[in-house]
C-alpha atoms as a PDB file:
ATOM      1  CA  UNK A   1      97.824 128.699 112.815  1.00  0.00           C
ATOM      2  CA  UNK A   2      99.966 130.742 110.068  1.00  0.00           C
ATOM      3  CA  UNK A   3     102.873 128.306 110.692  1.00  0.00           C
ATOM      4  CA  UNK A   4     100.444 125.240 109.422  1.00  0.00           C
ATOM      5  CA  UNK A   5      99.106 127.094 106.177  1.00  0.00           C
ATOM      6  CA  UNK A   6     103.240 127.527 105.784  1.00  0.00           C
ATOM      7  CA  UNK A   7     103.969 123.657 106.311  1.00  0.00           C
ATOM      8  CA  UNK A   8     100.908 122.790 103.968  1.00  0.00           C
ATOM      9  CA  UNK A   9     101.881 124.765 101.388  1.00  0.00           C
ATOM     10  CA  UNK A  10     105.414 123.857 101.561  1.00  0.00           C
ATOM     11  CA  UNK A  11     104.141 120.179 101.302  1.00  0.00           C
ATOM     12  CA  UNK A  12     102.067 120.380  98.730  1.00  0.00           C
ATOM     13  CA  UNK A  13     105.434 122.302  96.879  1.00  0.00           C
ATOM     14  CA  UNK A  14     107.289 119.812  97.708  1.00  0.00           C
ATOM     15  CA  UNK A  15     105.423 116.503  96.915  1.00  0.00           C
ATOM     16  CA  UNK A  16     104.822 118.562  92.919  1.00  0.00           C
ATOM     17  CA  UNK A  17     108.314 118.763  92.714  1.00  0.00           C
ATOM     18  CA  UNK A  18     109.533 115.661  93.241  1.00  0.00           C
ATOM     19  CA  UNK A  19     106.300 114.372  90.974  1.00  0.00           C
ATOM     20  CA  UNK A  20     108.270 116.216  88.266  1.00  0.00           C
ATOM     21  CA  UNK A  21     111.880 114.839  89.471  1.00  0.00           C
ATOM     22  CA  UNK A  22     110.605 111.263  88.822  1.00  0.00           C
ATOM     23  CA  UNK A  23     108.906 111.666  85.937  1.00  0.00           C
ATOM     24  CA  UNK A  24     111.836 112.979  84.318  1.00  0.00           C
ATOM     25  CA  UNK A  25     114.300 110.137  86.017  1.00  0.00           C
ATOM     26  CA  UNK A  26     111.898 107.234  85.300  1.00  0.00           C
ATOM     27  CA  UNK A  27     112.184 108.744  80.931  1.00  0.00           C
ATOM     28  CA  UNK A  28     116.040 109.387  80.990  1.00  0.00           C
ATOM     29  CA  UNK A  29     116.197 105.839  82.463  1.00  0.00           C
ATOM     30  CA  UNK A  30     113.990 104.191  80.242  1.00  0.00           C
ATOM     31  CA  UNK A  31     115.992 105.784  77.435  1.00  0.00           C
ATOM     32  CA  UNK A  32     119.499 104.683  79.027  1.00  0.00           C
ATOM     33  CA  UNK A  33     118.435 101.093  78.711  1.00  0.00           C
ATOM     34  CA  UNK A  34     118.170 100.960  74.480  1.00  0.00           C
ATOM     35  CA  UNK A  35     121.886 100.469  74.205  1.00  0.00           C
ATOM     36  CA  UNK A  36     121.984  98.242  77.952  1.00  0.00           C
ATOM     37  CA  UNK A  37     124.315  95.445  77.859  1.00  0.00           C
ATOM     38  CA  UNK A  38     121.418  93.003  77.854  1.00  0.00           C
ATOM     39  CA  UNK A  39     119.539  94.698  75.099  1.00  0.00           C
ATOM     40  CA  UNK A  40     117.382  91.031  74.562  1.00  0.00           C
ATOM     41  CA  UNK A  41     115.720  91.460  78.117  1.00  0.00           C
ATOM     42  CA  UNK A  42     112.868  92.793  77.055  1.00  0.00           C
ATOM     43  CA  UNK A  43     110.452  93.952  79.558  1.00  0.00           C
ATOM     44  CA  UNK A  44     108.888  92.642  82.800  1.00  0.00           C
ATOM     45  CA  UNK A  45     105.566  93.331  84.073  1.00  0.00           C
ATOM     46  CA  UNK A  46     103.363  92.169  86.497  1.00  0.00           C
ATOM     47  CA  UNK A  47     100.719  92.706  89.393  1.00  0.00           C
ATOM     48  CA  UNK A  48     101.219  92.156  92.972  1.00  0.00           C
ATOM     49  CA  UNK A  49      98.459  91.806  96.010  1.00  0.00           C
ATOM     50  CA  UNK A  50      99.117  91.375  99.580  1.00  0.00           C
ATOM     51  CA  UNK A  51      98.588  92.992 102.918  1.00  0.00           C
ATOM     52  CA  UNK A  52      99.904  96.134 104.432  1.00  0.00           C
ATOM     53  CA  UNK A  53      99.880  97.931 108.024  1.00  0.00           C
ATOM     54  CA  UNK A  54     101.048 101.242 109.942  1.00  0.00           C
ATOM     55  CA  UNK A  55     103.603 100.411 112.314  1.00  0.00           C
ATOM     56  CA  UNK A  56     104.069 103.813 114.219  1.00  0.00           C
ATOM     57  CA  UNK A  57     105.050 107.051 113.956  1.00  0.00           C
ATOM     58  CA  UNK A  58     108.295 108.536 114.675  1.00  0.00           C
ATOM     59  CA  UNK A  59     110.358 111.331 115.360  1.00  0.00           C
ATOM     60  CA  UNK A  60     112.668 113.112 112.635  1.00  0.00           C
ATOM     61  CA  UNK A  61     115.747 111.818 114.073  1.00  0.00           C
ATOM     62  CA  UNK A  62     113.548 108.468 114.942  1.00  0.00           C
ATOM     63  CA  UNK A  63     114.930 108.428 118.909  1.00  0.00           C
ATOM     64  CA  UNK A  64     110.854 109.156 119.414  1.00  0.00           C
ATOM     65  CA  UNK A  65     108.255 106.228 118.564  1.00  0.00           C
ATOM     66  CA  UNK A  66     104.282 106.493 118.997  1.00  0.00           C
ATOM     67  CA  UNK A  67     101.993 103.899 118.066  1.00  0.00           C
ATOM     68  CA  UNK A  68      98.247 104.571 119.723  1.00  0.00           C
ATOM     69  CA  UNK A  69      96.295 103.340 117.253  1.00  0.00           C
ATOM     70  CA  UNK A  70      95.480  99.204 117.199  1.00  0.00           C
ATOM     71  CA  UNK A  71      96.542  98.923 114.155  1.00  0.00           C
ATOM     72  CA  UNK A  72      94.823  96.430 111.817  1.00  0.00           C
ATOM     73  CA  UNK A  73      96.047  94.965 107.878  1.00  0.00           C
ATOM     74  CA  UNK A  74      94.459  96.169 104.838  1.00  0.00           C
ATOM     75  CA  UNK A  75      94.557  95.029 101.222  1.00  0.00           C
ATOM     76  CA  UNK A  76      97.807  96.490  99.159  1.00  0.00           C
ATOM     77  CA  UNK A  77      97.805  96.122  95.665  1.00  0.00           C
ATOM     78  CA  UNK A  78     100.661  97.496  92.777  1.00  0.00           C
ATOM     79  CA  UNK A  79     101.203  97.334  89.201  1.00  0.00           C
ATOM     80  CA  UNK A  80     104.531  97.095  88.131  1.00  0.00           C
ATOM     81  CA  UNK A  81     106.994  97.575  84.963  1.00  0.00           C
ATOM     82  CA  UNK A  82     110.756  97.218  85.308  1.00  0.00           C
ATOM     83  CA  UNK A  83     113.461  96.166  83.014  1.00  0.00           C
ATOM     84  CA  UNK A  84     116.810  94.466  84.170  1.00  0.00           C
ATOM     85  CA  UNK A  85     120.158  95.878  83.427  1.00  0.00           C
ATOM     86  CA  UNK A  86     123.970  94.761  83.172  1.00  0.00           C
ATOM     87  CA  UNK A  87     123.681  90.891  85.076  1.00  0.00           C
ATOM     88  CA  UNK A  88     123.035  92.104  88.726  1.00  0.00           C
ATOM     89  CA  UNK A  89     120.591  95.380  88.467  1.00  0.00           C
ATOM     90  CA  UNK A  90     117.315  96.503  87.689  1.00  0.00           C
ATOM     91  CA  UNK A  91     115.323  99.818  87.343  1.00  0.00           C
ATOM     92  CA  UNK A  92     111.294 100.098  87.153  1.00  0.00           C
ATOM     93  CA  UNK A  93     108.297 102.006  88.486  1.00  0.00           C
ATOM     94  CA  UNK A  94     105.127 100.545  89.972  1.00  0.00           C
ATOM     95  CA  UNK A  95     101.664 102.178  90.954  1.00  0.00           C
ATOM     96  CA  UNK A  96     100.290 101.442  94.216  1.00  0.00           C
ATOM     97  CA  UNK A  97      97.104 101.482  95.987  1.00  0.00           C
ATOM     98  CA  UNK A  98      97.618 100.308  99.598  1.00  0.00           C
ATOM     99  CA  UNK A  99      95.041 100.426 102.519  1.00  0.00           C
ATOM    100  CA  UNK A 100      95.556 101.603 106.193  1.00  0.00           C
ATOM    101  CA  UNK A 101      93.294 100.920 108.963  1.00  0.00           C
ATOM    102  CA  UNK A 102      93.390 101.525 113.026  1.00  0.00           C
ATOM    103  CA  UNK A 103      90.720 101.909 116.059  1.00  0.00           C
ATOM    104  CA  UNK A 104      91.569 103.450 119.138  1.00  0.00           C
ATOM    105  CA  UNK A 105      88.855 102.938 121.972  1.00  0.00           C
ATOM    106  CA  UNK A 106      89.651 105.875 124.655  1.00  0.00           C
ATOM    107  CA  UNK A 107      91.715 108.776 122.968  1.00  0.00           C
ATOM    108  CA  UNK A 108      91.646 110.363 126.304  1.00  0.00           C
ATOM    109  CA  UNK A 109      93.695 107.724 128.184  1.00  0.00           C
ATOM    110  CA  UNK A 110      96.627 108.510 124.889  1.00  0.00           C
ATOM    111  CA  UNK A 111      99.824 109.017 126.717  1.00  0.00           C
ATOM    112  CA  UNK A 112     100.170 111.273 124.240  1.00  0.00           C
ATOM    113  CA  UNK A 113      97.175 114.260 123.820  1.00  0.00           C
ATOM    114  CA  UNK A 114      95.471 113.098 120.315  1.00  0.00           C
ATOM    115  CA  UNK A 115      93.665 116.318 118.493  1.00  0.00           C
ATOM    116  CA  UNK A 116      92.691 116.876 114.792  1.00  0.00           C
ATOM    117  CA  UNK A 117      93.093 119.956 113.669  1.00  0.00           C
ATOM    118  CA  UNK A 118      90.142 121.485 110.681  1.00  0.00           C
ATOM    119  CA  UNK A 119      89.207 124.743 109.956  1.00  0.00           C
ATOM    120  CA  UNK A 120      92.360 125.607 111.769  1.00  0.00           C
ATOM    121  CA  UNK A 121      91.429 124.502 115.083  1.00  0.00           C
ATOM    122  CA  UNK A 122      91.772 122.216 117.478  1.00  0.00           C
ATOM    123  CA  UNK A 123      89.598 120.003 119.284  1.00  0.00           C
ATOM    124  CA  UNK A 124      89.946 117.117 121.951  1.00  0.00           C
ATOM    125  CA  UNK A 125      89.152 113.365 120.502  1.00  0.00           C
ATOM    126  CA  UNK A 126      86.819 112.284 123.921  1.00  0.00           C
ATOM    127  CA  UNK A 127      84.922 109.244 121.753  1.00  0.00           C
ATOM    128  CA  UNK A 128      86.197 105.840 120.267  1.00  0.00           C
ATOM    129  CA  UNK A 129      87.658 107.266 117.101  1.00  0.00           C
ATOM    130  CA  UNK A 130      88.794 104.768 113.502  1.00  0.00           C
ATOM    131  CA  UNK A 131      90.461 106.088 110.531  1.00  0.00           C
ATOM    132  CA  UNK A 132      90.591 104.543 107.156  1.00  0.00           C
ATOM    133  CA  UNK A 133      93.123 105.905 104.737  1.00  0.00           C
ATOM    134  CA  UNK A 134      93.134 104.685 100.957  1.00  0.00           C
ATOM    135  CA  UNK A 135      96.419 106.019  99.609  1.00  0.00           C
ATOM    136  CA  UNK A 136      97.594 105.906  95.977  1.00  0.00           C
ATOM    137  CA  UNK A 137     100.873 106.761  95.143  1.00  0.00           C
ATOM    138  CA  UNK A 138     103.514 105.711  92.117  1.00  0.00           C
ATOM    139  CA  UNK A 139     107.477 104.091  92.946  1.00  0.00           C
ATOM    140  CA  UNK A 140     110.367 104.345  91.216  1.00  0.00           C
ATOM    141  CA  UNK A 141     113.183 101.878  92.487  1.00  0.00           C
ATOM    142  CA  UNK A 142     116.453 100.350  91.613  1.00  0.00           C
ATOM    143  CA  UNK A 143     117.376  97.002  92.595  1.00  0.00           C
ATOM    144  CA  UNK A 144     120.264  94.528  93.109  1.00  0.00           C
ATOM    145  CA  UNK A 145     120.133  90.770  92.585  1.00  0.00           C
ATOM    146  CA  UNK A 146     122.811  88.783  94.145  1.00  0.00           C
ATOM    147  CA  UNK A 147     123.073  86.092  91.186  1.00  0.00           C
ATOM    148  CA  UNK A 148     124.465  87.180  88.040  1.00  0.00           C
ATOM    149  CA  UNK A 149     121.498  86.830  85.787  1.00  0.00           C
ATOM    150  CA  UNK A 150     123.761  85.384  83.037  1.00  0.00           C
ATOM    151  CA  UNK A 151     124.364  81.941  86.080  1.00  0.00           C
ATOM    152  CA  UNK A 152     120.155  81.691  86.422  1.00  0.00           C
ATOM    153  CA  UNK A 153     119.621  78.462  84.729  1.00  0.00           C
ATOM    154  CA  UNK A 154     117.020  76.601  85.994  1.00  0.00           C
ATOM    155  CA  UNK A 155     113.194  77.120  86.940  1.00  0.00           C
ATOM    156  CA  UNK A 156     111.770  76.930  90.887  1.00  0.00           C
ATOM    157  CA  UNK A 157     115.450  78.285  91.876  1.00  0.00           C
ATOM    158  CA  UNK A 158     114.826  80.642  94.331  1.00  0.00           C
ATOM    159  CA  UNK A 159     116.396  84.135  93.434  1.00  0.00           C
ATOM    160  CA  UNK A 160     116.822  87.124  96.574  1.00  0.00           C
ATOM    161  CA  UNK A 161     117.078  90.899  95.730  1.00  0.00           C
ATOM    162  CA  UNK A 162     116.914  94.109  97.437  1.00  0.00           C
ATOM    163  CA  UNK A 163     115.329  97.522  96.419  1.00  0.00           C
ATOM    164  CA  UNK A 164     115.832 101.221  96.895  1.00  0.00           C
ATOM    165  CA  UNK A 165     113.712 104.137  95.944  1.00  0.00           C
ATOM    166  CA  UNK A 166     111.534 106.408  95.843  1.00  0.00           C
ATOM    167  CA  UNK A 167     108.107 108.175  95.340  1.00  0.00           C
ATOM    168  CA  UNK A 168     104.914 109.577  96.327  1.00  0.00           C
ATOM    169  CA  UNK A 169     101.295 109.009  97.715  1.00  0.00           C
ATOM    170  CA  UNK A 170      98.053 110.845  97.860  1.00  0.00           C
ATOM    171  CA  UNK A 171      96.116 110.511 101.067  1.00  0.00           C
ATOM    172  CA  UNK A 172      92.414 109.493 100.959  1.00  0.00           C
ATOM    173  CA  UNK A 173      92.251 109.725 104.830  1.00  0.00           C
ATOM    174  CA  UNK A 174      89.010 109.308 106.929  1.00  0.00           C
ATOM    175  CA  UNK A 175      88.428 109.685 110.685  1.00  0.00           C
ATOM    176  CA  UNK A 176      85.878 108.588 112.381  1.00  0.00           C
ATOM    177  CA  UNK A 177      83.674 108.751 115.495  1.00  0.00           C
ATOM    178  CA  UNK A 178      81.329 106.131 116.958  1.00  0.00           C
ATOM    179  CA  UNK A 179      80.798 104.897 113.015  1.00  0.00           C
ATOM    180  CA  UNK A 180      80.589 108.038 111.604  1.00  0.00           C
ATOM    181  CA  UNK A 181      83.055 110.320 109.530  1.00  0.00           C
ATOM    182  CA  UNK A 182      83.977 113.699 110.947  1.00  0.00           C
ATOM    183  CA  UNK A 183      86.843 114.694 109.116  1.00  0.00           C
ATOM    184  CA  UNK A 184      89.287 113.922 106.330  1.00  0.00           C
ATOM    185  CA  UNK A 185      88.182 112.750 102.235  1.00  0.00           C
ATOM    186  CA  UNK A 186      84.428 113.303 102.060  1.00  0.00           C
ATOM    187  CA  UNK A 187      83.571 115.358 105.058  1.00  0.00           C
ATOM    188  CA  UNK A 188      82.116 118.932 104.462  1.00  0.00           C
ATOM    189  CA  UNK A 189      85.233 121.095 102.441  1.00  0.00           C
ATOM    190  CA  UNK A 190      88.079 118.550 102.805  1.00  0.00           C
ATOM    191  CA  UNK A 191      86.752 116.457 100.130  1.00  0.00           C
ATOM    192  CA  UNK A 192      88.599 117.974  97.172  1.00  0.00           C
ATOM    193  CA  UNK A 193      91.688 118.982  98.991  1.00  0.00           C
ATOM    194  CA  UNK A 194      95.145 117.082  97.734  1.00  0.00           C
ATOM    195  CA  UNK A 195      96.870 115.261 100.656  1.00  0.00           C
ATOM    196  CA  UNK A 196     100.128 113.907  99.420  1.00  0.00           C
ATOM    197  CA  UNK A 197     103.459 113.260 100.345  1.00  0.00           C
ATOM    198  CA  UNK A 198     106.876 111.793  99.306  1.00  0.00           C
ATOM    199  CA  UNK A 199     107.652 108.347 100.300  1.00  0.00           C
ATOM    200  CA  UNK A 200     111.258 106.453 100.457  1.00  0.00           C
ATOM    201  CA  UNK A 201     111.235 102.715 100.754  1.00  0.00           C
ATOM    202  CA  UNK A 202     113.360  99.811 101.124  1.00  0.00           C
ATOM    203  CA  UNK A 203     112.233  95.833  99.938  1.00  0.00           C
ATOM    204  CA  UNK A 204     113.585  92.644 100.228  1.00  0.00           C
ATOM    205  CA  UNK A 205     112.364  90.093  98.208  1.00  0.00           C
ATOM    206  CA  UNK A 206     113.125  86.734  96.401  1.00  0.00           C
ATOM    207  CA  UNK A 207     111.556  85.530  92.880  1.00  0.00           C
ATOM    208  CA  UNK A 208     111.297  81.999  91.347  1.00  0.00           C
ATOM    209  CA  UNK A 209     110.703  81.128  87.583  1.00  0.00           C
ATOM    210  CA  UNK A 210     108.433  78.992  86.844  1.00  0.00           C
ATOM    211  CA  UNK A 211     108.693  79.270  83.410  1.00  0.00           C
ATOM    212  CA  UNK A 212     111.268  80.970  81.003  1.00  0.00           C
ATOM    213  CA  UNK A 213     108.870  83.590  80.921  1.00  0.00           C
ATOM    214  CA  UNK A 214     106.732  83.793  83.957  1.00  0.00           C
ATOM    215  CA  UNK A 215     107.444  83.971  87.750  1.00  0.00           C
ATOM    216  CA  UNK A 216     106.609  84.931  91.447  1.00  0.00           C
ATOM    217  CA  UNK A 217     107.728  86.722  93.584  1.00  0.00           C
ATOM    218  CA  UNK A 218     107.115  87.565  97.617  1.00  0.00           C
ATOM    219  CA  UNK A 219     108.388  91.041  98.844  1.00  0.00           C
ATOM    220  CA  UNK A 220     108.482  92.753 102.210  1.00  0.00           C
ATOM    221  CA  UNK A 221     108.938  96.462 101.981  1.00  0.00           C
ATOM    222  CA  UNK A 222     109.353  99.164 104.746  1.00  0.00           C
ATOM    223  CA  UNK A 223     107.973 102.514 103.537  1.00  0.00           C
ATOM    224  CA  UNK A 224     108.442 105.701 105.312  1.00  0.00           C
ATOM    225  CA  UNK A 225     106.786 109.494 104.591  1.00  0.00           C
ATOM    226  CA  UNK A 226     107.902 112.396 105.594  1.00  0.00           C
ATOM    227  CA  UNK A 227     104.213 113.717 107.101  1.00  0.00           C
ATOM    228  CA  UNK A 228     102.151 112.616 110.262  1.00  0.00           C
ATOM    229  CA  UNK A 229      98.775 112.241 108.203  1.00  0.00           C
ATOM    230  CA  UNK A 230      98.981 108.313 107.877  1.00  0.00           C
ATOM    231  CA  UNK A 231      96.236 107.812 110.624  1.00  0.00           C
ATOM    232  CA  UNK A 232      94.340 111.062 109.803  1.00  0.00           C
ATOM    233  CA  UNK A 233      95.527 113.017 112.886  1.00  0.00           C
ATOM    234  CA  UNK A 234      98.130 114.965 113.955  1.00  0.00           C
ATOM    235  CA  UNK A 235      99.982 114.350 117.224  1.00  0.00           C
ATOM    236  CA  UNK A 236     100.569 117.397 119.954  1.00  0.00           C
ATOM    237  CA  UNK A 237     102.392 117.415 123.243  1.00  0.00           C
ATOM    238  CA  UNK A 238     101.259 118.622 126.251  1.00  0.00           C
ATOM    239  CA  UNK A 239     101.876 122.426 125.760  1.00  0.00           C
ATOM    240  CA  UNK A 240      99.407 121.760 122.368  1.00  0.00           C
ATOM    241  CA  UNK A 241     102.988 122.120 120.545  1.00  0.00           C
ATOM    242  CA  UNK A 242     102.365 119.495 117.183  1.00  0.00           C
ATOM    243  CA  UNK A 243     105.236 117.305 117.137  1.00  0.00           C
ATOM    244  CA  UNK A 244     105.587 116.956 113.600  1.00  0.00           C
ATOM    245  CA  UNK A 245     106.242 113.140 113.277  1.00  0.00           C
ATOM    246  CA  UNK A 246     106.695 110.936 110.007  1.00  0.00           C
ATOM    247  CA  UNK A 247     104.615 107.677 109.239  1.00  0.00           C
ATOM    248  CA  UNK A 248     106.069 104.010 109.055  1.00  0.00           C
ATOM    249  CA  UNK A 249     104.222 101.025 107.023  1.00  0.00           C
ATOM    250  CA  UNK A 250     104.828  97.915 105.632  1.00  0.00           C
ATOM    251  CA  UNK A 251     103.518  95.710 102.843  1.00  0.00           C
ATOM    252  CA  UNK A 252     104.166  92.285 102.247  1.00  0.00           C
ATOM    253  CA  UNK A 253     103.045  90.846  98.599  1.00  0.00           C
ATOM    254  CA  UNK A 254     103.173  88.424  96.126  1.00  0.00           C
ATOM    255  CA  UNK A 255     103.305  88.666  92.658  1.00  0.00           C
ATOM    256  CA  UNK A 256     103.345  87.734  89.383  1.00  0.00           C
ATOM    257  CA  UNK A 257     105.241  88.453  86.540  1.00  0.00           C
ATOM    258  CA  UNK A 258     105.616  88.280  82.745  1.00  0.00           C
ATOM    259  CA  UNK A 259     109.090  88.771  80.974  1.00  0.00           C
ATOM    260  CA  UNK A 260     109.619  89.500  77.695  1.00  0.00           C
ATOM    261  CA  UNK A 261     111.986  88.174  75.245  1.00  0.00           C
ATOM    262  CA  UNK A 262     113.073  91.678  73.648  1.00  0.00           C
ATOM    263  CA  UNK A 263     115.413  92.060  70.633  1.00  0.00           C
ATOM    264  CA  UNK A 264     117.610  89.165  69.922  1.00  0.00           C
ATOM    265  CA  UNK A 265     117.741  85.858  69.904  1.00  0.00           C
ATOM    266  CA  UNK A 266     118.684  83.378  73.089  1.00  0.00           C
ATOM    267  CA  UNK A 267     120.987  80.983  72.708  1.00  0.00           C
ATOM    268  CA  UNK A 268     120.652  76.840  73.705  1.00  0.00           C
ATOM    269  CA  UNK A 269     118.969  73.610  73.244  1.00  0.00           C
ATOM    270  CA  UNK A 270     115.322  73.109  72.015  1.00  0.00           C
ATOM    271  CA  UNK A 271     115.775  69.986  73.792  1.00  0.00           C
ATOM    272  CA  UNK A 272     116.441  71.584  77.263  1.00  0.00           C
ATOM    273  CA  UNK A 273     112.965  73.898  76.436  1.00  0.00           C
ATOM    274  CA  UNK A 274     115.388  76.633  78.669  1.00  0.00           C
ATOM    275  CA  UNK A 275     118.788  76.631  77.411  1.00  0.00           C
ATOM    276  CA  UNK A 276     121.666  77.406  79.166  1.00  0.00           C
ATOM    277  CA  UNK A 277     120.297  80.976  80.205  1.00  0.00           C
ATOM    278  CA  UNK A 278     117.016  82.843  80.502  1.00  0.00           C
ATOM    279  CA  UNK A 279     115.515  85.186  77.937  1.00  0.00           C
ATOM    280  CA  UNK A 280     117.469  88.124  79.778  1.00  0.00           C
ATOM    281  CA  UNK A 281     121.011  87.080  79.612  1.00  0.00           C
ATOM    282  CA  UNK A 282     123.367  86.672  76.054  1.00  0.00           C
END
């Protein structure tokens, strides 16, 4: 039971550390884009609501997939701040609050042997169990755009982009039995215990103006953690040996967006009421 004090400690290490990574990143970017080559860009911001669901758990080397739980959607929700860079990129941070919710009627039937573990035990799941697990977390991300920004000339023109990054979420993870929480956020000395982990993610999405300073945009991300708390339990083989998996989910979202005009001055016909480029291009 040592060997899971280590693991939480070095989690809990591990997830503060790259906290502080970030936050550092996220300033020395924000500073690198004063002197950007589209210095009239301005800023974008914008809030985004949608749905979101665990798709399974897998191995570290992912040739291992378990999904036991039926897993249901739950609301997902970020805020979101960016700023676009050099014609094709873009850099920005968003804060998330995404749901997760599964049932699983007959634990015992798992192919796999489901146990929690609390107070540094273990204990069989014999009941129809449910977890709900509330996570908040913050993303930094870079992203590409396949249209130079400086050839986006017209509004309702569908625009596709991909995203990489990076982050973390805290875990606000219950489990429960026949209706009623046993273990996880809220239950007897768990409730004040910090559950977090770091998250990489990858999006594809497409945006449409539908304004020179307004527009949507729909995203499907894939997010993956490195820690096998997603559904509240941990998964053990048959010689009670904990597997140690790592958590899949997606989100799917809309959003909307406001962009700023930033210094300078765009260039164009008053006639046109968008000129010949966008507020973010020369």
């Amino acid at each position: 039971m040592k060997k899971d004090v280590v693991l939480y400690s070095m989690n809990r290490f591990t997830s503060d550390l790259v906290k502080r990574a970030f936050f550092v990143l996220l300033v020395t970017l924000t500073l690198s884009t004063v002197h950007a080559q589209n210095p009239s860009s301005g800023v974008i911001f914008g809030i985004k609501a949608g749905t979101s669901k665990m798709l399974s758990e897998v191995s570290s080397d992912f040739s291992q997939s378990y999904k036991e739980f039926d897993q249901s959607a739950g609301l997902a929700i970020d805020l979101e701040l960016s700023k676009l860079l050099f014609n094709h990129f873009e850099i920005g941070t968003s804060v998330d609050f995404t749901n997760l919710h599964g049932t699983l009627d007959d634990p015992s039937q798992s192919l796999n042997r489901y146990r929690i573990q609390g107070d540094y035990f273990l204990r069989d799941l014999e009941k129809p169990v449910e977890y709900k697990n509330r996570l908040v977390g913050q993303k930094f991300f870079v992203g590409y755009y396949f249209r130079s920004f400086s050839n986006i000339t017209e509004t309702l023109s569908p625009e596709p982009f991909l995203r990489l990054g990076a982050g973390y979420i805290s875990y606000g993870v219950e489990l429960y039995q026949n209706g009623t929480s046993v273990y996880g956020k809220g239950t007897e000395d768990y409730s004040d215990i910090p559950m977090s982990s770091t998250l990489f993610f990858a999006t594809a999405g497409v945006k449409s103006y539908v304004s020179p300073h307004v527009f949507l945009n729909l995203t499907y991300t894939f997010n993956y953690t490195n820690y096998d708390y997603l559904d509240a339990v941990f998964n053990f083989n048959s010689a009670g040996e904990r597997l140690g998996l790592n958590g899949i989910y997606s989100e799917i979202k809309i959003g909307l967006f406001y962009q700023s005009t930033g210094r300078g001055k765009r260039k164009g016909s008053a006639g046109s009421g968008l000129g010949p480029n966008l507020p973010f291009s020369r």
